[in-house]
Protein backbone atom coordinates (compact mmCIF):
# COMPACT_ATOMS: atom_id res chain seq x y z
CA UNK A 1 3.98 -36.39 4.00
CA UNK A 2 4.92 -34.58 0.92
CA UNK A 3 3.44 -32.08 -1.31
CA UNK A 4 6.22 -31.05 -3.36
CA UNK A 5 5.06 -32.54 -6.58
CA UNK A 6 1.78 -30.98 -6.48
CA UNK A 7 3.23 -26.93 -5.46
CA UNK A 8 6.40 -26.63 -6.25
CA UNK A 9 7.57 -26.46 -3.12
CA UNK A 10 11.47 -26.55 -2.14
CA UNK A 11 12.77 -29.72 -1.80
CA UNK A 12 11.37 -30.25 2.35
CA UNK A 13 9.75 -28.29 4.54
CA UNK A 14 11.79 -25.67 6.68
CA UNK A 15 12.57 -27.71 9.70
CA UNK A 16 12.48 -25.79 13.81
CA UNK A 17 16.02 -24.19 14.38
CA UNK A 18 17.94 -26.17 16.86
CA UNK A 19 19.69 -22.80 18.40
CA UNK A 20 17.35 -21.85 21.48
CA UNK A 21 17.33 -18.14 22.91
CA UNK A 22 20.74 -17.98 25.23
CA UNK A 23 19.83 -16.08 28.09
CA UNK A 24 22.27 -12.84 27.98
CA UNK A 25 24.34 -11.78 31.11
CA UNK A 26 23.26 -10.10 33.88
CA UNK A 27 23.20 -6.00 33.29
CA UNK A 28 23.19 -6.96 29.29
CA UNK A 29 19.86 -5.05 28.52
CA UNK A 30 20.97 -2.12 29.75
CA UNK A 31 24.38 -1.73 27.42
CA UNK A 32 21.94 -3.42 24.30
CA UNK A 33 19.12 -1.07 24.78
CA UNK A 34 22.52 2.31 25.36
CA UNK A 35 23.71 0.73 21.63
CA UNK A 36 20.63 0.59 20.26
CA UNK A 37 19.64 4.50 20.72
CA UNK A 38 23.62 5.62 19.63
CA UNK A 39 22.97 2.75 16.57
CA UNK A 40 19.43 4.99 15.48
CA UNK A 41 21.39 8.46 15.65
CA UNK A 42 24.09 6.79 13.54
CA UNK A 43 21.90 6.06 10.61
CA UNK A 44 20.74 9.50 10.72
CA UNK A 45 24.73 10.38 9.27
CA UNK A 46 23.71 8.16 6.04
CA UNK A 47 22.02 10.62 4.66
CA UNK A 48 24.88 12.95 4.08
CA UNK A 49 26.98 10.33 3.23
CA UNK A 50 25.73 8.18 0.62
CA UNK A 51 27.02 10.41 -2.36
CA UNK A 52 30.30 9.03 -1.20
CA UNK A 53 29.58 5.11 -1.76
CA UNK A 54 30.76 3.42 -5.21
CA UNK A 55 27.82 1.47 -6.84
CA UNK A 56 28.40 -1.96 -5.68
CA UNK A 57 28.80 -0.25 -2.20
CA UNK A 58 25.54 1.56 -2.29
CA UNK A 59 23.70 -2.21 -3.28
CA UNK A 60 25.69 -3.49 -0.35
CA UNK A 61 24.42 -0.82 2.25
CA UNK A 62 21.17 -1.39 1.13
CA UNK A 63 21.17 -5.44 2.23
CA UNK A 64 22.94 -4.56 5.61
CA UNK A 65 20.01 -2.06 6.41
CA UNK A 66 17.37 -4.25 4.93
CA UNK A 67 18.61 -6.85 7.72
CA UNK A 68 18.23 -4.33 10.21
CA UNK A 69 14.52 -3.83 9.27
CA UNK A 70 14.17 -7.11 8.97
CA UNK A 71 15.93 -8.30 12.07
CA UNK A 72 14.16 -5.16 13.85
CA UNK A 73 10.89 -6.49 13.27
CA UNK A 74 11.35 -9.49 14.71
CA UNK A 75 12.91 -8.30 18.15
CA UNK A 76 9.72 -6.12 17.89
CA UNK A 77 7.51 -9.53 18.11
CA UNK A 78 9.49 -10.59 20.61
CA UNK A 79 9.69 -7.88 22.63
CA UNK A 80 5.37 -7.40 22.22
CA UNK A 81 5.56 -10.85 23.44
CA UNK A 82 7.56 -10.60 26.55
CA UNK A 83 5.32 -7.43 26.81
CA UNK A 84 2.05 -9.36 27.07
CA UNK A 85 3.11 -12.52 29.10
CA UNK A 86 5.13 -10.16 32.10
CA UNK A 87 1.12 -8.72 32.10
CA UNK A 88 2.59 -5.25 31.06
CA UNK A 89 -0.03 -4.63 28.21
CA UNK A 90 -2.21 -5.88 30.57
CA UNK A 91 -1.54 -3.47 33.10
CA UNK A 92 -1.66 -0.59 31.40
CA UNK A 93 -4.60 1.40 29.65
CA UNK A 94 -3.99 -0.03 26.18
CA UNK A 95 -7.25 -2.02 24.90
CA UNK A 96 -4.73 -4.50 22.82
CA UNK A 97 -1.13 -5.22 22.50
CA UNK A 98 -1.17 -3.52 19.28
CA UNK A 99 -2.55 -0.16 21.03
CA UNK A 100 0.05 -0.65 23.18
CA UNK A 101 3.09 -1.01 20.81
CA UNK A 102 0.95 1.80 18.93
CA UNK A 103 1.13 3.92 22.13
CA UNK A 104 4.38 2.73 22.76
CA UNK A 105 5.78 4.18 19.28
CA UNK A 106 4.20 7.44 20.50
CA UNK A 107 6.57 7.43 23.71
CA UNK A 108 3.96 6.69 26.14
CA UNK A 109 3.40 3.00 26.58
CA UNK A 110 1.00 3.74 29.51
CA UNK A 111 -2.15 4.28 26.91
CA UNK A 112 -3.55 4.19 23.56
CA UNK A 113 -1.65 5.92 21.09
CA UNK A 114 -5.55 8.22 20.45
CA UNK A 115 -4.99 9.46 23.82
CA UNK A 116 -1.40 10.33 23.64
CA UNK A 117 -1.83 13.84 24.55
CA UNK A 118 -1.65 17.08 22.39
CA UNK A 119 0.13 17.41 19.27
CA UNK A 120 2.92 19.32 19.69
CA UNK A 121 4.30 21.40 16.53
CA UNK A 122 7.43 19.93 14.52
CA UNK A 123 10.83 21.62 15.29
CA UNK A 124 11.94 23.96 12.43
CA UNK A 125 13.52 22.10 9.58
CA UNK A 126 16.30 24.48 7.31
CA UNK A 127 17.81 23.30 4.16
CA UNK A 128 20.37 21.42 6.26
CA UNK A 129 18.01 19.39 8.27
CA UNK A 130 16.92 19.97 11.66
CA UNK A 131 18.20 22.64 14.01
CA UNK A 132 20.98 20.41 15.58
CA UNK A 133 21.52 16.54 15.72
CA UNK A 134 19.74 16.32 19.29
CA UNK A 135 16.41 17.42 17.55
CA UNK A 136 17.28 14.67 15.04
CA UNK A 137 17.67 12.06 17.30
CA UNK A 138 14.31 13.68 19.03
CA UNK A 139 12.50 12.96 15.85
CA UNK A 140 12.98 9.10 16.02
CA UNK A 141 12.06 9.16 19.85
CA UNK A 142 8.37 9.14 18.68
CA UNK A 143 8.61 7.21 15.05
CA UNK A 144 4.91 6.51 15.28
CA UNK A 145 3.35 3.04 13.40
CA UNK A 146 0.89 2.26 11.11
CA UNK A 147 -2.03 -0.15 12.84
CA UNK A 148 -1.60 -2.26 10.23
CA UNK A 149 2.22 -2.86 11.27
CA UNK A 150 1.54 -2.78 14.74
CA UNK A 151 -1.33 -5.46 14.49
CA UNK A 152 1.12 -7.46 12.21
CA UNK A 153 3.66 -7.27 15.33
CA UNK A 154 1.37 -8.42 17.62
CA UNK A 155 -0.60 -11.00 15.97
CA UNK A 156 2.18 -12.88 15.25
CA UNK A 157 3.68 -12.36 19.00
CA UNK A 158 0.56 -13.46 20.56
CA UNK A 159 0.16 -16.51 17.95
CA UNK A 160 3.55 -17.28 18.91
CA UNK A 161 3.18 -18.30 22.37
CA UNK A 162 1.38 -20.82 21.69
CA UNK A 163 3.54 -24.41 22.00
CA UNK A 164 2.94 -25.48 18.16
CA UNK A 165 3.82 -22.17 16.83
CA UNK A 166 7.28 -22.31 18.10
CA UNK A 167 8.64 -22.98 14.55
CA UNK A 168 7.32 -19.42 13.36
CA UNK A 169 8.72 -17.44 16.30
CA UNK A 170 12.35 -19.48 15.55
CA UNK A 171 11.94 -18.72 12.17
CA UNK A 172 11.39 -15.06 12.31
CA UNK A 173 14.13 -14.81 15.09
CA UNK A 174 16.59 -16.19 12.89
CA UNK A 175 15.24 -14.29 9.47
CA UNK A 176 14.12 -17.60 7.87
CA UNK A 177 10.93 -15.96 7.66
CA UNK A 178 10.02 -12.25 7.41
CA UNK A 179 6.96 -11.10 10.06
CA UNK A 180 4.67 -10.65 7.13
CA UNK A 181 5.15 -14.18 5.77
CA UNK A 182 4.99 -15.31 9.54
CA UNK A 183 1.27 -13.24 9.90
CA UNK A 184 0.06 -15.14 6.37
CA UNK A 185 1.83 -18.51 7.81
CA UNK A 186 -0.53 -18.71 10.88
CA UNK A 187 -3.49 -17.20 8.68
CA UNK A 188 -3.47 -20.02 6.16
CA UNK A 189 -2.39 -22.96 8.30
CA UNK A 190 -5.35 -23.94 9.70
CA UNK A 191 -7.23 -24.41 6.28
CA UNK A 192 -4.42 -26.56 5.12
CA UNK A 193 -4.85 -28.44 8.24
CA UNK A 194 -9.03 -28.58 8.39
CA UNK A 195 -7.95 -31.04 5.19
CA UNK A 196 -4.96 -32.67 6.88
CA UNK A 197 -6.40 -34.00 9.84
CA UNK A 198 -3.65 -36.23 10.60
CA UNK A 199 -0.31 -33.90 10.17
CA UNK A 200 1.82 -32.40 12.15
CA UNK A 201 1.00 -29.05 12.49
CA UNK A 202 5.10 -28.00 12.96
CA UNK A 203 5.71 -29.85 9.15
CA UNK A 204 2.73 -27.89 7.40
CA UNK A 205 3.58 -24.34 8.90
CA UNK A 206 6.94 -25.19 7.33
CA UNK A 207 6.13 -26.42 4.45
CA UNK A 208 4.69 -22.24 4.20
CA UNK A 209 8.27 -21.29 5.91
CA UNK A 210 9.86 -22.67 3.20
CA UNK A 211 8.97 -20.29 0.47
CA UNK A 212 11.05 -17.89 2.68
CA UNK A 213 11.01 -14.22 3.32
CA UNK A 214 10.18 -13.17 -0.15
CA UNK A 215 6.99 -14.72 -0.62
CA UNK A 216 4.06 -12.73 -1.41
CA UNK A 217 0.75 -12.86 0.26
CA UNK A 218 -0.40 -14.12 -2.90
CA UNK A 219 2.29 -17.23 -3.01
CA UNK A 220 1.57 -18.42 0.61
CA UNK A 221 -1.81 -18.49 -0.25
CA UNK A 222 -1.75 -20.23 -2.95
CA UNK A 223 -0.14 -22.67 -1.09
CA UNK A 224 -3.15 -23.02 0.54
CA UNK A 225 -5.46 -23.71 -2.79
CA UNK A 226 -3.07 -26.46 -3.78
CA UNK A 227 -2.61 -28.72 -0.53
CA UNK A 228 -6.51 -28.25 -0.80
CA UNK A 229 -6.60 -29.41 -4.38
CA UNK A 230 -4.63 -32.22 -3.59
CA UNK A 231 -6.26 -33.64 -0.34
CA UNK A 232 -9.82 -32.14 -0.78
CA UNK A 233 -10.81 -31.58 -4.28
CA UNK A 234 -14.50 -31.70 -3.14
CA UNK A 235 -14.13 -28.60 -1.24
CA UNK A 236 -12.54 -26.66 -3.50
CA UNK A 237 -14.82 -27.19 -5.97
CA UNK A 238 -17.60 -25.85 -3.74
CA UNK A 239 -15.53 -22.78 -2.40
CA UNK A 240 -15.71 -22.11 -6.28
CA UNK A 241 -19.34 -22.68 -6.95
CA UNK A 242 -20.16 -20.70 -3.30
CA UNK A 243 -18.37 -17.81 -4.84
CA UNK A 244 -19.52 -17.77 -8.14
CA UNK A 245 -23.15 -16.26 -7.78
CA UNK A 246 -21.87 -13.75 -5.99
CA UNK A 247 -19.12 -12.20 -8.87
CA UNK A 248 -19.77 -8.88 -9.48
CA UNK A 249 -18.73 -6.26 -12.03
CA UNK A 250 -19.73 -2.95 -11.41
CA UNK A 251 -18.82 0.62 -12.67
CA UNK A 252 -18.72 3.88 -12.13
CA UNK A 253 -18.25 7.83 -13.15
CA UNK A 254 -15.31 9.94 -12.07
CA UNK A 255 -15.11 13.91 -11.35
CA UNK A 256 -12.62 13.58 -14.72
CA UNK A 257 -14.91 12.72 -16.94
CA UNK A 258 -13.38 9.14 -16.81
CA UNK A 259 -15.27 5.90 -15.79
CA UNK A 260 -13.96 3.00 -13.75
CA UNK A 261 -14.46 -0.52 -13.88
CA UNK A 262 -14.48 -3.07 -10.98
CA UNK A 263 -14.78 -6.54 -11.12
CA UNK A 264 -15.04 -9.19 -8.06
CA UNK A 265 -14.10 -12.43 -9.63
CA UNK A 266 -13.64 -16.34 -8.95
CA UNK A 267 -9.97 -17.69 -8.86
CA UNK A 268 -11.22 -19.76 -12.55
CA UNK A 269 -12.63 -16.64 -14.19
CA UNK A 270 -9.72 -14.05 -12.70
CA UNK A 271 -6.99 -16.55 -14.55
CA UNK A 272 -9.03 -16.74 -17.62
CA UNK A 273 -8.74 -12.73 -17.60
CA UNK A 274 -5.40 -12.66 -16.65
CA UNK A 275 -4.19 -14.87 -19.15
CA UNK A 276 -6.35 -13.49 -21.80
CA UNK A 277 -5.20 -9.79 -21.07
CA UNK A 278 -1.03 -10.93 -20.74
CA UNK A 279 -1.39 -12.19 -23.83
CA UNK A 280 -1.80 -9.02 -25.52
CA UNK A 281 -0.36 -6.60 -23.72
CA UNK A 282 3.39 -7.10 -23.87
CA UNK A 283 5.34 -3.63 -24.64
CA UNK A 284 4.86 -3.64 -28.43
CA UNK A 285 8.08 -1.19 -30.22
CA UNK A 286 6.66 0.64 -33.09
CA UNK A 287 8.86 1.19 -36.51
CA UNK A 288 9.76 4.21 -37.80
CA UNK A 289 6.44 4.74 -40.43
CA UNK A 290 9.19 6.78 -42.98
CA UNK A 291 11.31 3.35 -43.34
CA UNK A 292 14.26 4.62 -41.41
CA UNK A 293 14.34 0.78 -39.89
CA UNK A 294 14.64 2.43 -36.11
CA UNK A 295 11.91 1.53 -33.78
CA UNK A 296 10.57 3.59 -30.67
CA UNK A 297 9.89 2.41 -27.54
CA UNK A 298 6.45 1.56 -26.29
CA UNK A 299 5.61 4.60 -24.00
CA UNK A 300 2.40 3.11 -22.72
CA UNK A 301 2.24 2.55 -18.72
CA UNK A 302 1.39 -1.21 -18.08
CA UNK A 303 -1.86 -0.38 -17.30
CA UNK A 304 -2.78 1.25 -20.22
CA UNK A 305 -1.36 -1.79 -22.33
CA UNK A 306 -3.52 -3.82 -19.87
CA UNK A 307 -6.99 -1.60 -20.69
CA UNK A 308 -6.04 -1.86 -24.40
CA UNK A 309 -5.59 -5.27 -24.45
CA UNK A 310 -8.87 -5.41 -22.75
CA UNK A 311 -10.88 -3.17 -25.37
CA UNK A 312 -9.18 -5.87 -27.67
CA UNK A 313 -10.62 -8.37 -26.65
CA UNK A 314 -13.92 -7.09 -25.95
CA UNK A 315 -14.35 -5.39 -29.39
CA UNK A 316 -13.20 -8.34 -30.95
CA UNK A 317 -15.88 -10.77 -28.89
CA UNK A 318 -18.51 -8.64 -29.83
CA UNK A 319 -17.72 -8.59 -33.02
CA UNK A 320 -17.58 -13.26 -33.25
CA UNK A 321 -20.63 -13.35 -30.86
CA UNK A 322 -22.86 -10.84 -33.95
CA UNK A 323 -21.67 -12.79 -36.43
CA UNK A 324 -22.19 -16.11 -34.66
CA UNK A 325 -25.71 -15.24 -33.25
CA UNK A 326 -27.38 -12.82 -35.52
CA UNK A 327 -31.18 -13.56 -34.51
CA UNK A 328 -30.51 -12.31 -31.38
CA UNK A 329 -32.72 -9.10 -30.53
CA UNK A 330 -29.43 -7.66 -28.65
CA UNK A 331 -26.32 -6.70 -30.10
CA UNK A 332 -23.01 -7.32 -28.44
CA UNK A 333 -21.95 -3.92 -30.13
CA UNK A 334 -22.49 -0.76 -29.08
CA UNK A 335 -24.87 1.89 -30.14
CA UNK A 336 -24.35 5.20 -30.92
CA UNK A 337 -26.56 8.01 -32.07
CA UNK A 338 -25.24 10.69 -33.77
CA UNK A 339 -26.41 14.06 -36.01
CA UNK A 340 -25.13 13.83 -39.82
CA UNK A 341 -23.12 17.59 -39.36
CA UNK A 342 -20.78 15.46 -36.96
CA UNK A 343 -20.38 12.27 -38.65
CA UNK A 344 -19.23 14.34 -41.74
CA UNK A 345 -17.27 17.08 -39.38
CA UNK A 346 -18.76 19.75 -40.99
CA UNK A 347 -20.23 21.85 -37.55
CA UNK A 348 -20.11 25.00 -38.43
CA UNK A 349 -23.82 25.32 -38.86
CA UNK A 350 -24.85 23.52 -35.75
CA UNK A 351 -25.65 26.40 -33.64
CA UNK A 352 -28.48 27.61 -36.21
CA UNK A 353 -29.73 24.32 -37.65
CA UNK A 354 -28.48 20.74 -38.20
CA UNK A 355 -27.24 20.94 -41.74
CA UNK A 356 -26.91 23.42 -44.67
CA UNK A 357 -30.39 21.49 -46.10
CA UNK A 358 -32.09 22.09 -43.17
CA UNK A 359 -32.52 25.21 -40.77
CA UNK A 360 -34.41 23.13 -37.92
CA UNK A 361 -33.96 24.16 -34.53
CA UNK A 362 -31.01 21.73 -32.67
CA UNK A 363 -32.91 19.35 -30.41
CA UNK A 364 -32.24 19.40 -27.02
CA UNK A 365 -31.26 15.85 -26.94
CA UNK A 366 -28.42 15.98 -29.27
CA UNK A 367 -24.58 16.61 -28.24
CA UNK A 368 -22.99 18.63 -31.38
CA UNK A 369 -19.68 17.45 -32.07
CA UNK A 370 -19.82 14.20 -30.53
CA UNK A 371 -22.73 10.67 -30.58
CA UNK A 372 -24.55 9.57 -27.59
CA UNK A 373 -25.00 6.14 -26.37
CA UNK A 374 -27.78 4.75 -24.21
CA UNK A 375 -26.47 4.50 -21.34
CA UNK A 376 -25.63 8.04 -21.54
CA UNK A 377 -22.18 8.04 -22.97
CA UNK A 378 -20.62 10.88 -24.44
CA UNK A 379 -18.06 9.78 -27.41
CA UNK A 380 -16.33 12.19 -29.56
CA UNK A 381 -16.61 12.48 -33.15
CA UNK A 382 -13.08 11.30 -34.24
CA UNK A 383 -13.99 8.22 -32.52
CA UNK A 384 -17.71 7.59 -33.87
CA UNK A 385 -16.17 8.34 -37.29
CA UNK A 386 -13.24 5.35 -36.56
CA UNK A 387 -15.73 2.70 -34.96
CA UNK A 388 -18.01 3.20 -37.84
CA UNK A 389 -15.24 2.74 -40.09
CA UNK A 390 -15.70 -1.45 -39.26
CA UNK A 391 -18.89 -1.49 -37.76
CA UNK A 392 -18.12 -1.44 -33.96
CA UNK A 393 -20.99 -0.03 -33.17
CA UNK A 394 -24.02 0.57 -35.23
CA UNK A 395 -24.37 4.46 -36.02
CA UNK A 396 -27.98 5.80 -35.88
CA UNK A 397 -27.28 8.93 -37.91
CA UNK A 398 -30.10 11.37 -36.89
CA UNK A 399 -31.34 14.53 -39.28
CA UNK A 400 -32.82 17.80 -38.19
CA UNK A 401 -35.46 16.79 -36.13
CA UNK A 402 -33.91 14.10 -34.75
CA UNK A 403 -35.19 11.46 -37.35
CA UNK A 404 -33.43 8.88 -38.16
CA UNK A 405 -31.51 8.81 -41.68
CA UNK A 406 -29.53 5.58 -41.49
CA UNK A 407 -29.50 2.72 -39.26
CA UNK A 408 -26.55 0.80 -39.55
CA UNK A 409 -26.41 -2.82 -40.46
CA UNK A 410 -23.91 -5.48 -39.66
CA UNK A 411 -23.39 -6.38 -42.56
CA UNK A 412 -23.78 -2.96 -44.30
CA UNK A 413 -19.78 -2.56 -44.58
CA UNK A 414 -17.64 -5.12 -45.65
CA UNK A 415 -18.89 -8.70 -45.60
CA UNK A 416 -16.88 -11.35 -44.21
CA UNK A 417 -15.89 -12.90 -47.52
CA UNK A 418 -14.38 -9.18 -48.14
CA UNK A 419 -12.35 -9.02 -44.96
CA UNK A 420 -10.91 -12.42 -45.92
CA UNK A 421 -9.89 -11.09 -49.12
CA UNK A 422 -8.69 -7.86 -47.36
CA UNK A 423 -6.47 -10.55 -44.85
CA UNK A 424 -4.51 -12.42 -47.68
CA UNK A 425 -4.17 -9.26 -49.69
CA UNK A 426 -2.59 -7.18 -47.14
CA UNK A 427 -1.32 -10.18 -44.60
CA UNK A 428 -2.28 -7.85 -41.49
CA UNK A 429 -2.39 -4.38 -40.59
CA UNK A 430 -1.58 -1.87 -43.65
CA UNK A 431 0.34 0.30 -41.94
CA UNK A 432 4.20 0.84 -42.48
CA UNK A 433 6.36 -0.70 -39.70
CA UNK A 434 3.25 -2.80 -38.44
CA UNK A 435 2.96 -6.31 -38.17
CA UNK A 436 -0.48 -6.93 -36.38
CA UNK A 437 -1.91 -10.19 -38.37
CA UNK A 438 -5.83 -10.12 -40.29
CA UNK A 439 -7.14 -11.36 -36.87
CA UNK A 440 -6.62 -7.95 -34.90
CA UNK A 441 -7.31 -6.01 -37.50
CA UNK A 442 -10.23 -3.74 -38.34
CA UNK A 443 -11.62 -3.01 -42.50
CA UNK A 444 -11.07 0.76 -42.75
CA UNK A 445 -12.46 2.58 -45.52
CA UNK A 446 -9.87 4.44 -47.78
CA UNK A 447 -12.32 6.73 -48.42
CA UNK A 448 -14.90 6.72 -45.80
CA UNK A 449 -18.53 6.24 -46.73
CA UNK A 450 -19.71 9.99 -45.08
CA UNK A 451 -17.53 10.99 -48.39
CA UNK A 452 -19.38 8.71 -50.96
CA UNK A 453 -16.76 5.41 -50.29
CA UNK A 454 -18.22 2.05 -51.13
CA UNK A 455 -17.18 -1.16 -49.25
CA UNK A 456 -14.99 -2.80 -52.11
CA UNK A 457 -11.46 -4.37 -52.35
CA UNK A 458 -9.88 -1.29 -54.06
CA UNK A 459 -11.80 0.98 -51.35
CA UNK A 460 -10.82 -1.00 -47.78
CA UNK A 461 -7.46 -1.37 -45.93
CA UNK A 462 -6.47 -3.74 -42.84
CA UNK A 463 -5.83 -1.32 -39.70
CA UNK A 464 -5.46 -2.46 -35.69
CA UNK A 465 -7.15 -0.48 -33.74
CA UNK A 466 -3.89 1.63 -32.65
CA UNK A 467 -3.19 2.81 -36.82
CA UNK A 468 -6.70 2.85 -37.43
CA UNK A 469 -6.77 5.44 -34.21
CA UNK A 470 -4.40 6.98 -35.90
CA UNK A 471 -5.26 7.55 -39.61
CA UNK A 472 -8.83 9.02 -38.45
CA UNK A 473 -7.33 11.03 -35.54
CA UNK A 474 -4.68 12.81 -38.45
CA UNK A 475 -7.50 12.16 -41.34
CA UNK A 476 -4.59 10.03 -43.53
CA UNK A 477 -5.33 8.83 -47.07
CA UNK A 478 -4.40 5.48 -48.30
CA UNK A 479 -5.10 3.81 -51.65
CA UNK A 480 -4.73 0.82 -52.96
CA UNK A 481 -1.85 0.51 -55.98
CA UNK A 482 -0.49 -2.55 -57.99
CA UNK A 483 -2.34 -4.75 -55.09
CA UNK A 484 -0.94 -3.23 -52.25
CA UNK A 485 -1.97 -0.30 -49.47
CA UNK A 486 0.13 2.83 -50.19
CA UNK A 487 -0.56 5.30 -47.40
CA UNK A 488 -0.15 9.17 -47.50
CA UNK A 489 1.18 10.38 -44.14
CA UNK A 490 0.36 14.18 -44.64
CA UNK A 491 -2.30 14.65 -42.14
CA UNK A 492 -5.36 16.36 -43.22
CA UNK A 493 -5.66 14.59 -46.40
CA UNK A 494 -8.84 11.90 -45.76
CA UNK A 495 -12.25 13.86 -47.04
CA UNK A 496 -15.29 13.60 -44.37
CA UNK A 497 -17.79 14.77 -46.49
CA UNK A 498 -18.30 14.00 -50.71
CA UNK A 499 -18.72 18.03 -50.61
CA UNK A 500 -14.80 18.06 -49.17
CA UNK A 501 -13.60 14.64 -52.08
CA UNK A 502 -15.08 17.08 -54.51
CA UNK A 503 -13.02 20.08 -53.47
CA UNK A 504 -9.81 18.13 -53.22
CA UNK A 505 -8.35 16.20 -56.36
CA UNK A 506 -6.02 14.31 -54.42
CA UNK A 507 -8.56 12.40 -52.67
C-alpha cells in the first residue's frame, strides 16, 4: 500500500528498527544512574562558559544538548514504562502514571505531586548564582513537570506496551521520532485505520514516523485528512458538513479599550481565510516620500499585517457586495453617527452648544470628538473624517438637537465611472513611493466635502488605506496639476471646515 502520491510523503514508510534493547551488565544501573547525576551538575558549568564558544561552536552545542533533551525524553517513556509493568505506579499512592512521574519530578515518587508536602522557600540566589554548587545541583533534584509533559510521557509509555505499537517505542528509542510526534502518531492512527480496514497497522504508524521528529501537530494530522481523502471521500465530506453548522465567530471587549475577534472555522473556510489574508499581508517596504530612492523597513508585527490585511478585505467586500446588491434594506458598510462640530474639527464650542449657529444644550447621547455606531462603537474623529472620505461607512451627521442634517448616500461621493477615471489617471495609489494598484485604493477628496469639496476629477486622488490614514491623520493637501496628483507634505495644511479654506489661501 502506498500513499505517497496523494501526501507527499517520503519515499516509504519508516520501517521497525532491527537493533533490539541489549540487556546491560550486571551492576550497570548503578554506574549509569552515578553518571547521570555528575552529567546534570556538569551542564550547570555551561552557563559560565558559553561566552567562550566561537559561533559555529555555540550552533554545535546547541544540537549536542538538543539530543540530550531529546534522547532524555525517551529514556523517560521508557523508564514510566518499566515503572508501570514492575506494578510500581501501581503500588504507590499516585492515581496515574503521569501523577506518578509528576510526583516523581517532585522527589517523592510515593504520591501525587498535590500532596508532596510543604513548600519549602528557595535558597538565596546572589548575582553569582546560588550560594555554592551543592545548592545548584539541589535545585535540579526537584525539576518539577508540566502535566502536559508528564501525560505526554506516559501516554506514549503505556500505548507502547502494547505488541503493535512496538514500532513507536523503537522509534523514539532510537530518535527517529520525537515523544511529541510519537503522542500525535498513536492519536491519529486509528482514524487512518477506521478507513484502512485491511493494513497493517506497523506500515500506517510509519507512514506518520516518517515525517520525522520535526513534524508539527498540524503535519501529522494532516496526514490524517489525506489518507481519509483518498480511501474515504464520503466521510470526509460529512466530517465537513457535521462541522459546518456549528462555525462560530464571536467577539468581545477588552479592559484596553480594544475588542477581540474569534472565529471557530471548517478546514474549507479556515484555508479560504488563510489564503485570502497571506495574500496581502507580506512585509510591504515603504519609499522614502521626499524621493531620496531609500526604502524603510516594514515595522509592522505579523499580526498586525495579518489584521490589516483583514480590514482589507472586509472594507473592500463591503464595498462590491453595495454596489452589487443595492435593494438590499442592509448595508454591508458601517454606520456612523456623528455631530457636525466633529466632522469639521471645530470643538471648541461643544461644551456650551453644538455649533456656533446653534446654542442647544449637548444631548446626552452624543460623544464630542468622536461618531458612534450601533452597536455601540466609539470611533474617533480622524477616522470618521477618513472613512467618509470614500464612503466606508455612511455618516449620519446630526445638528443640535440631535436631528439629522445629512444622510449619506452610496453614491453621494464619487460614482464608479469617476473612480475608473481616477484608476487610469493616477494608475494606483497617489502617494510618492507607493505602488498599491486602483483596486486597493480608496477616492479621497483633495479638499474634503466638510470644507465645500465637490466629488470631481480635479477634486479626488487614489489613496490605500495606509496613505489615506495618513494624509487625514497629518491633514496633507494634494492637488491635481498638468494631470497628475502633486501632494504637499507639510502637515496641517488640508482645511476641515469652508470657514478654515477661507482663512487659508493655500488651500
Amino acid at each position: 500500500m502506498s500513499f505517497t502520491q496523494h501526501t507527499r510523503l517520503p519515499d516509504e514508510p519508516l520501517r521497525p528498527s532491527p537493533v533490539p534493547v541489549v540487556p546491560a551488565a550486571p551492576g550497570r544501573a548503578a554506574g549509569l544512574a552515578d553518571q547521570t547525576r555528575r552529567f546534570v551538575e556538569t551542564l550547570g558549568e555551561w552557563s559560565g562558559a558559553l561566552h567562550q564558544l566561537g559561533d559555529d561552536a555555540l550552533s554545535d552545542v546547541a544540537v549536542d544538548l538538543l539530543a540530550v533533551l531529546q534522547r532524555s525524553e525517551a529514556v523517560l517513556v521508557d523508564l514510566a514504562r518499566e515503572a508501570i509493568d514492575r506494578g510500581v505506579v501501581q503500588r504507590s499512592t499516585a492515581a496515574s502514571p503521569t501523577a506518578w512521574l509528576a510526583a516523581a519530578s517532585q522527589g517523592d515518587p510515593s504520591r501525587p505531586s498535590s500532596d508532596a508536602g510543604p513548600l519549602q522557600p528557595a535558597a538565596p540566589v546572589g548575582d553569582d548564582g546560588p550560594a555554592d554548587a551543592a545548592d545548584a545541583a539541589d535545585g535540579w533534584r526537584s525539576p518539577g513537570i508540566e502535566p502536559a509533559h508528564a501525560r505526554r510521557i506516559c501516554e506514549v509509555a503505556d500505548a507502547t506496551r502494547a505488541p503493535g505499537n512496538e514500532i513507536v517505542a523503537r522509534a523514539v528509542r532510537s530518535g527517529a521520532a520525537s515523544v511529541s510526534v510519537a503522542q500525535v502518531c498513536l492519536r491519529e492512527a486509528p482514524q487512518a485505520l477506521a478507513v484502512l480496514p485491511d493494513a497493517d497497522r506497523a506500515e500506517v504508524l510509519g507512514w506518520y514516523l516518517a515525517l520525522g521528529s520535526g513534524a508539527s501537530r498540524s503535519t501529522l494530522k494532516a496526514l490524517t485528512r489525506r489518507i481519509i481523502a483518498r480511501f474515504d471521500p464520503d466521510r470526509l465530506d460529512a466530517d465537513e458538513a457535521r462541522l459546518d453548522p456549528v462555525e462560530r465567530l464571536r467577539w468581545s471587549d477588552l479592559p484596553n479599550g480594544m475588542s477581540r475577534l474569534e472565529a471557530d472555522l471548517t478546514s474549507a473556510h479556515a484555508a479560504q481565510l488563510k489564503q485570502a489574508i497571506d495574500a496581502f499581508s507580506a512585509p510591504r517596504p515603504t519609499e522614502d516620500p521626499q524621493g531620496s530612492g531609500t526604502t524603510a523597513p516594514d515595522d509592522r508585527t505579523p499580526g498586525k499585517r495579518r489584521l490589516d490585511a483583514l480590514m482589507l478585505l472586509a472594507c473592500h467586500g463591503a464595498a462590491a457586495l453595495d454596489r452589487d446588491r443595492p435593494r438590499l434594506g442592509a448595508l454591508a458598510r458601517l454606520v456612523v453617527t456623528v455631530d457636525l462640530a466633529t466632522l469639521i474639527g471645530e470643538l471648541g464650542y461643544a461644551s456650551s452648544g453644538c455649533c456656533p449657529a446653534c446654542g442647544a444644550a449637548e444631548p446626552a447621547t452624543r460623544v464630542p470628538g468622536a461618531g458612534s455606531t450601533p452597536y455601540g462603537d466609539i470611533i474617533d474623529a480622524g477616522t470618521v473624517r477618513r472613512l467618509a472620505c470614500d464612503a466606508e461607512i455612511v455618516p449620519v451627521v446630526l445638528g443640535g438637537v440631535s436631528e439629522p442634517l445629512d444622510v449619506g448616500r452610496m453614491q453621494r461621493l464619487f460614482t464608479p465611472a469617476q473612480r475608473v477615471a481616477l484608476g487610469e489617471r493616477d494608475q494606483g495609489c497617489s502617494f510618492p513611493g507607493c505602488d498599491r494598484p486602483p483596486p486597493w485604493c480608496e477616492a479621497h477628496h483633495l479638499r474634503p466635502w466638510t470644507a465645500g469639496g465637490r466629488s470631481t476629477l480635479d477634486n479626488g486622488a487614489l489613496l490605500c488605506e495606509r496613505h489615506h490614514t495618513v494624509v487625514h491623520r497629518d491633514r496633507l493637501l494634494g492637488a491635481v496639476v498638468a494631470g497628475r496628483v502633486v501632494w504637499d507634505l507639510t502637515p496641517g495644511r488640508m482645511p476641515l471646515s469652508q470657514h478654515a479654506a477661507a482663512a487659508d489661501p493655500a488651500a
